[in-house]
Protein backbone atom coordinates (compact mmCIF):
# COMPACT_ATOMS: atom_id res chain seq x y z
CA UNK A 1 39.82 33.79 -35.22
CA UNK A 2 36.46 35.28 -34.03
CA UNK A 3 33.93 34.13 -35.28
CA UNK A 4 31.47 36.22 -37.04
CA UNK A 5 27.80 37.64 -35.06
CA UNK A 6 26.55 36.14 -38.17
CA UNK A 7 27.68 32.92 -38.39
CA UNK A 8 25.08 30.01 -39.71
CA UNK A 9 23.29 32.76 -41.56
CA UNK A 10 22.94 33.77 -45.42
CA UNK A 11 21.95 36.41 -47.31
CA UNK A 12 18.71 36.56 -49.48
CA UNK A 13 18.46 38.49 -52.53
CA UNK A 14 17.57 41.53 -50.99
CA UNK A 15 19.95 41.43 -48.45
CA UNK A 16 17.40 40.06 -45.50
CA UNK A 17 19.29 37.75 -43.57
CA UNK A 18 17.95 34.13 -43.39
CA UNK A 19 18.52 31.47 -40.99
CA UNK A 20 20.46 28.42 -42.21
CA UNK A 21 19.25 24.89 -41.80
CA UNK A 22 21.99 23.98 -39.24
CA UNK A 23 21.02 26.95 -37.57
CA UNK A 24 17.09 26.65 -37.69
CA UNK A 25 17.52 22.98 -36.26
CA UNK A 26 18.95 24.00 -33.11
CA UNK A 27 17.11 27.20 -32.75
CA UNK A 28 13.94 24.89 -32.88
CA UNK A 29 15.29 21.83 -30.80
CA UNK A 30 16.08 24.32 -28.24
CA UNK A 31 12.90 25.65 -27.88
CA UNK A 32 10.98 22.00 -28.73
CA UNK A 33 13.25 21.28 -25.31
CA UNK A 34 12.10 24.02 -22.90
CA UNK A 35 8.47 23.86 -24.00
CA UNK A 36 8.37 20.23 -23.56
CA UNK A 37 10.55 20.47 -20.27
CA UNK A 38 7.98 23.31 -18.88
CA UNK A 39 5.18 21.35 -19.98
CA UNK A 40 6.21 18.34 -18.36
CA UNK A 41 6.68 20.33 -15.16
CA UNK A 42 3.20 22.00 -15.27
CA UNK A 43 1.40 18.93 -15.92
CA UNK A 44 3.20 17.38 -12.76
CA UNK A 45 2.44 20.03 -10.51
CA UNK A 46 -0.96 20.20 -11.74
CA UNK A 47 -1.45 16.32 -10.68
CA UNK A 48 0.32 16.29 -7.54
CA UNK A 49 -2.29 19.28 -6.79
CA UNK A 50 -5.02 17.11 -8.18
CA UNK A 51 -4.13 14.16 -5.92
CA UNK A 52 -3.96 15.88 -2.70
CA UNK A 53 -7.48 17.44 -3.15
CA UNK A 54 -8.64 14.94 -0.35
CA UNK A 55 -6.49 17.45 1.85
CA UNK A 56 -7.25 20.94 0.81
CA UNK A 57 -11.38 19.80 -0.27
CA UNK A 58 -11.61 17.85 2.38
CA UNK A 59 -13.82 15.28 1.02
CA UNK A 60 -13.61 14.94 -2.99
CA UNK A 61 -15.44 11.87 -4.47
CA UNK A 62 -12.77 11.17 -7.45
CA UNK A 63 -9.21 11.81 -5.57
CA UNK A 64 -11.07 9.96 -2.79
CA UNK A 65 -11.87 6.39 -5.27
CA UNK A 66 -8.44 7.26 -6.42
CA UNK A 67 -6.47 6.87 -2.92
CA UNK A 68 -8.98 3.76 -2.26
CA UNK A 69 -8.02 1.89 -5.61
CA UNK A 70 -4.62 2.11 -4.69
CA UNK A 71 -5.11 1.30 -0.64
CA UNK A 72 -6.51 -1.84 -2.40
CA UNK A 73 -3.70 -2.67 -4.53
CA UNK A 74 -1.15 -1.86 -1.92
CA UNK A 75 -2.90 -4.29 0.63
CA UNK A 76 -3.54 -7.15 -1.93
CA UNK A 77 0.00 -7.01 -2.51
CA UNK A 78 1.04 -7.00 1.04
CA UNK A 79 -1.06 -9.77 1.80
CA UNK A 80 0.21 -11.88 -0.81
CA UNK A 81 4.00 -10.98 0.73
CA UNK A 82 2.57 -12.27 4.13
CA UNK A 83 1.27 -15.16 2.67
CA UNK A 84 4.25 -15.90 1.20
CA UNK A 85 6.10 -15.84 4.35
CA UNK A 86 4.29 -18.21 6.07
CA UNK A 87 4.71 -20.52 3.68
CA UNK A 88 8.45 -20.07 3.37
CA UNK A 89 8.69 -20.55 7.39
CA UNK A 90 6.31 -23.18 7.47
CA UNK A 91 8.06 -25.63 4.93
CA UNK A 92 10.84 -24.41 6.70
CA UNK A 93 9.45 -25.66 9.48
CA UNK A 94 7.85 -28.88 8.49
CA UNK A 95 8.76 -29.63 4.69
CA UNK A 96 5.58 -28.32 3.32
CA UNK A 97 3.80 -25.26 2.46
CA UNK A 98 0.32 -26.79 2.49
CA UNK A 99 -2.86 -24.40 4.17
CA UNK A 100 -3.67 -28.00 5.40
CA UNK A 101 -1.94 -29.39 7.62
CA UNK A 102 -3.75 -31.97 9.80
CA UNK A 103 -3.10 -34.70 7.32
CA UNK A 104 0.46 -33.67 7.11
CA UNK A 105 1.40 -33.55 10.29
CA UNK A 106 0.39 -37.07 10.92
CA UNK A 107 2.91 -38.48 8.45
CA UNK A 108 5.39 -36.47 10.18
CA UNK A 109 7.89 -37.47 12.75
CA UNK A 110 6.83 -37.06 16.00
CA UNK A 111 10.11 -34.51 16.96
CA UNK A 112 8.39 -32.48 13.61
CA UNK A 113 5.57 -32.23 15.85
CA UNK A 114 7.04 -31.03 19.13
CA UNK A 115 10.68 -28.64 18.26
CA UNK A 116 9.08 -26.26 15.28
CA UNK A 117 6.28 -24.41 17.33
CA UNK A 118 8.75 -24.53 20.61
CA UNK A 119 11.64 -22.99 18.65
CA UNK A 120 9.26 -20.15 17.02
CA UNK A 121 7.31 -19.81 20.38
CA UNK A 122 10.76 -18.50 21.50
CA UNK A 123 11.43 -16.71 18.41
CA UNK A 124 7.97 -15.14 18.54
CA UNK A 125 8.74 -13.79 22.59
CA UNK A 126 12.41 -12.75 21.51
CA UNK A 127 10.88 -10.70 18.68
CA UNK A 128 8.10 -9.23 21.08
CA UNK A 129 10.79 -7.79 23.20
CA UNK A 130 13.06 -6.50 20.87
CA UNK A 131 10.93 -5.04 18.29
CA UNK A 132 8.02 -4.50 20.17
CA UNK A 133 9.83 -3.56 23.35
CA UNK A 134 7.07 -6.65 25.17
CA UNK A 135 4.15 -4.69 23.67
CA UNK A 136 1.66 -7.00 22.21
CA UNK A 137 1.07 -7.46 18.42
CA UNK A 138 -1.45 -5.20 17.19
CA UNK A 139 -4.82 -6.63 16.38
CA UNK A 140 -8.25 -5.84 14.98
CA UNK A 141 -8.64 -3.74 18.21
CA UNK A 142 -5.93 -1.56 17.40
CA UNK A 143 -7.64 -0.59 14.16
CA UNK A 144 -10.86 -0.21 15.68
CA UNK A 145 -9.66 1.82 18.59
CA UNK A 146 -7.56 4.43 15.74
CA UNK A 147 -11.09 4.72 14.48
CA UNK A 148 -12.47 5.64 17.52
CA UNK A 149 -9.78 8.16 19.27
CA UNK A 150 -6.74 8.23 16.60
CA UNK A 151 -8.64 10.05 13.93
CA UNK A 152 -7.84 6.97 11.83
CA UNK A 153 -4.17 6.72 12.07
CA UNK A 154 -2.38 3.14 12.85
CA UNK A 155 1.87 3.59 13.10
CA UNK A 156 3.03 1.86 10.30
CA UNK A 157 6.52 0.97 12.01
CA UNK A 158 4.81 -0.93 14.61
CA UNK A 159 2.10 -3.04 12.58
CA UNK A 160 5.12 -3.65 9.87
CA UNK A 161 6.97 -5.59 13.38
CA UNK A 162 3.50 -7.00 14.13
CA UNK A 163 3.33 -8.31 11.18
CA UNK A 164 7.12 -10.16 11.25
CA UNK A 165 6.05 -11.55 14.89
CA UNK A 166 2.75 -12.85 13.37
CA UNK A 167 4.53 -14.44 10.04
CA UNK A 168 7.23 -16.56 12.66
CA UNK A 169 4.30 -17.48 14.90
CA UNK A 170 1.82 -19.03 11.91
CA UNK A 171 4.85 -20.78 9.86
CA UNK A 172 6.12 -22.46 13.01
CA UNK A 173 2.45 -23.59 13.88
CA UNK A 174 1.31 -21.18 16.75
CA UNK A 175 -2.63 -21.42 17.14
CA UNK A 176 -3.04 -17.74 15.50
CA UNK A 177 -5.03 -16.70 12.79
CA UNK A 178 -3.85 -14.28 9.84
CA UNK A 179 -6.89 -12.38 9.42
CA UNK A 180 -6.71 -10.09 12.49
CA UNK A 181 -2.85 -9.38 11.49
CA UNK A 182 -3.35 -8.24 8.23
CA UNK A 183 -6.25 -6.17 8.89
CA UNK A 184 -3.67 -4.31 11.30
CA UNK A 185 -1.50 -4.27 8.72
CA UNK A 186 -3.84 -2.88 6.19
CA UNK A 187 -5.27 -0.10 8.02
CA UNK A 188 -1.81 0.91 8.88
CA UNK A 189 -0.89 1.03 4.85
CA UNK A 190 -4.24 2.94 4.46
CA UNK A 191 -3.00 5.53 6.90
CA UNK A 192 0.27 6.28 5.72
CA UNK A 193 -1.61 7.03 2.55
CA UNK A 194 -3.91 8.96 3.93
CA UNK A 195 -1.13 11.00 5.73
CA UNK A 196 0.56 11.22 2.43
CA UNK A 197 -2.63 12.58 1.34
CA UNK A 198 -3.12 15.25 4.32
CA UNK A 199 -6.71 13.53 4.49
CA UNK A 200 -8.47 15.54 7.08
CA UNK A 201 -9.95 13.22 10.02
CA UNK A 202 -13.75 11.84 7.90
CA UNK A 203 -11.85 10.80 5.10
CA UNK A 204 -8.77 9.52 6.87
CA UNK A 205 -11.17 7.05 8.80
CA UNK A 206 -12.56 6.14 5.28
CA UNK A 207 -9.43 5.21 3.80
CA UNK A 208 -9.04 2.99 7.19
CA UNK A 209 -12.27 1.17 6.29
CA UNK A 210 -10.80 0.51 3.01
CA UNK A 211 -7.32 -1.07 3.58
CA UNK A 212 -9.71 -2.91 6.35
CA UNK A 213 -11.98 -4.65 3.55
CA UNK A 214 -8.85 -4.72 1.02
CA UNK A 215 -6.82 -7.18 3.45
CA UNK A 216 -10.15 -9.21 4.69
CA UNK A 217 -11.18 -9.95 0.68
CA UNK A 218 -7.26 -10.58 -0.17
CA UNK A 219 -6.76 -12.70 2.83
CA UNK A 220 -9.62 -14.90 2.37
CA UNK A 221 -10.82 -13.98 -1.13
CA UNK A 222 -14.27 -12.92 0.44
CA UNK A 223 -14.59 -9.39 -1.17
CA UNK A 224 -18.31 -8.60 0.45
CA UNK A 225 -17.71 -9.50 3.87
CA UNK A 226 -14.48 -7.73 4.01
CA UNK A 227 -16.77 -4.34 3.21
CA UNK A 228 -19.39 -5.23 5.43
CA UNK A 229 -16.90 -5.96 8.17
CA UNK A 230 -15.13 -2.61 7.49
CA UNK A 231 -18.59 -0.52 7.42
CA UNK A 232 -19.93 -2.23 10.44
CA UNK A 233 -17.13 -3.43 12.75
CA UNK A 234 -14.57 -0.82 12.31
CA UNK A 235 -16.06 2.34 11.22
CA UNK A 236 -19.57 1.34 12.74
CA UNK A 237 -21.48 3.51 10.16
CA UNK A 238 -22.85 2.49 6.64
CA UNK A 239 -22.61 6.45 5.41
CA UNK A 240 -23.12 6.38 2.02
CA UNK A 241 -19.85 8.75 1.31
CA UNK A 242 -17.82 5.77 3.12
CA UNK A 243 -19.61 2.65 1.19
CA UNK A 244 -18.28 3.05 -2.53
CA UNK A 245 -14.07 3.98 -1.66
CA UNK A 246 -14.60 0.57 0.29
CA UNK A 247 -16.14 -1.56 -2.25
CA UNK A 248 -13.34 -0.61 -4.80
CA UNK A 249 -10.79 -1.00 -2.12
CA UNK A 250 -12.06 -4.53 -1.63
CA UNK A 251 -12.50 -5.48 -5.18
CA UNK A 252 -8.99 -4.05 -5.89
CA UNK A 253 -7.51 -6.30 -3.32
CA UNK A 254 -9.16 -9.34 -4.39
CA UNK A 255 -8.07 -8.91 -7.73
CA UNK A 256 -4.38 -8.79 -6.81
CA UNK A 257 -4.54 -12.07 -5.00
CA UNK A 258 -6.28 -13.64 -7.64
């Protein structure tokens, strides 16, 4: 039976026909849907627009304290991960996580002392010529010299291996230090988002400076000498335009790792 071109509608007195409450309802829930569903769409456009005026403005002040904040999050987070794997190696290692060691290591057993940094030694050269293909681990260098001639851009692939060969080497008790590591790593977290970003080259070295200060304050909680390092050591410039997106970069990372 077909139905009828006027089905879920009635009659009024004078013969106007009127929409039904069934019918109403799903004429409105329909059109509650698309509005919302366009709306939802707009405003999502509009802010991936918003976000990426670093690239097509070149040098805006809020998108650009915006793409700091979260450099600084990102790196706090990644040095509490690399933290947290040389600890796990390290009481792997020697049946304690403790930063220090000396009076630990005198309690231990003296084959404690001499197979844990010989095994990872050879870990640490396998890893260098497999991942690495016998390239060194990057370094504050690296960062400084993507500053210089690499318009601020550090490979992430290769400072995320660094950073594997640099977590075996400190857990098994190689004479290395983690801040140089994780400034590599940071800068290289800053420039994938400031590729993300289509930063042009200014801002790009910027956002270095910041994941620079981000991993010196979350590494050693020292917030103010990771931005001085970044202004003076790495970017080699205290421009004004560079100096706040590091502070908040900084404070953000300190924050996480507190």
């Amino acid at each position: 039976m077909r139905r009828s071109k006027t089905s879920g509608r009635r009659k009024s007195a004078g013969g106007v026909p009127k929409l039904s409450a069934i019918a109403f309802t799903d004429v409105w829930g329909d059109c509650g849907h698309f509005k919302m569903q366009g709306w939802l769409d707009y405003r999502a456009a509009r802010a991936a627009d918003w976000v990426r005026q670093i690239g097509d403005r070149g040098t805006d002040p809020v998108a650009t304290g915006i793409a700091a904040a979260v450099i600084g999050v990102v790196v706090g987070y990644a040095s509490l991960v690399f933290r947290i794997g040389v600890e796990s190696i390290q009481f792997l290692s020697y049946g304690t996580a403790a930063e220090d060691m000396v009076d630990q290591l005198r309690a231990l057993p003296w084959y404690l002392k001499v197979f844990p940094p010989v095994i990872g030694g050879g870990l640490v050269a396998l890893m260098l010529r497999s991942l690495l293909r016998g390239q060194p681990a990057g370094s504050v260098a690296d960062v400084m010299e993507a500053n210089m001639v690499g318009a601020g851009k550090v490979p992430v692939k290769g400072a995320l291996y660094s950073a594997m060969v640099s977590i075996t080497a400190l857990g098994s008790g190689s004479s290395v230090g983690r801040e140089g590591p994780m400034i590599h790593l940071g800068g290289a977290l800053a420039s994938a988002v400031s590729g993300w970003l289509r930063a042009p080259p200014a801002t790009a070295r910027t956002l270095l400076g910041c994941g620079v200060a981000a991993a010196i304050a979350a590494s050693i909680n020292a917030p103010i000498a990771g931005v001085f390092f970044a202004l003076e050591v790495v970017l080699g410039s205290y421009a004004i335009a560079s100096f706040a997106p590091i502070v908040i970069a900084g404070v953000r990372g300190t924050i996480v790792t507190r």
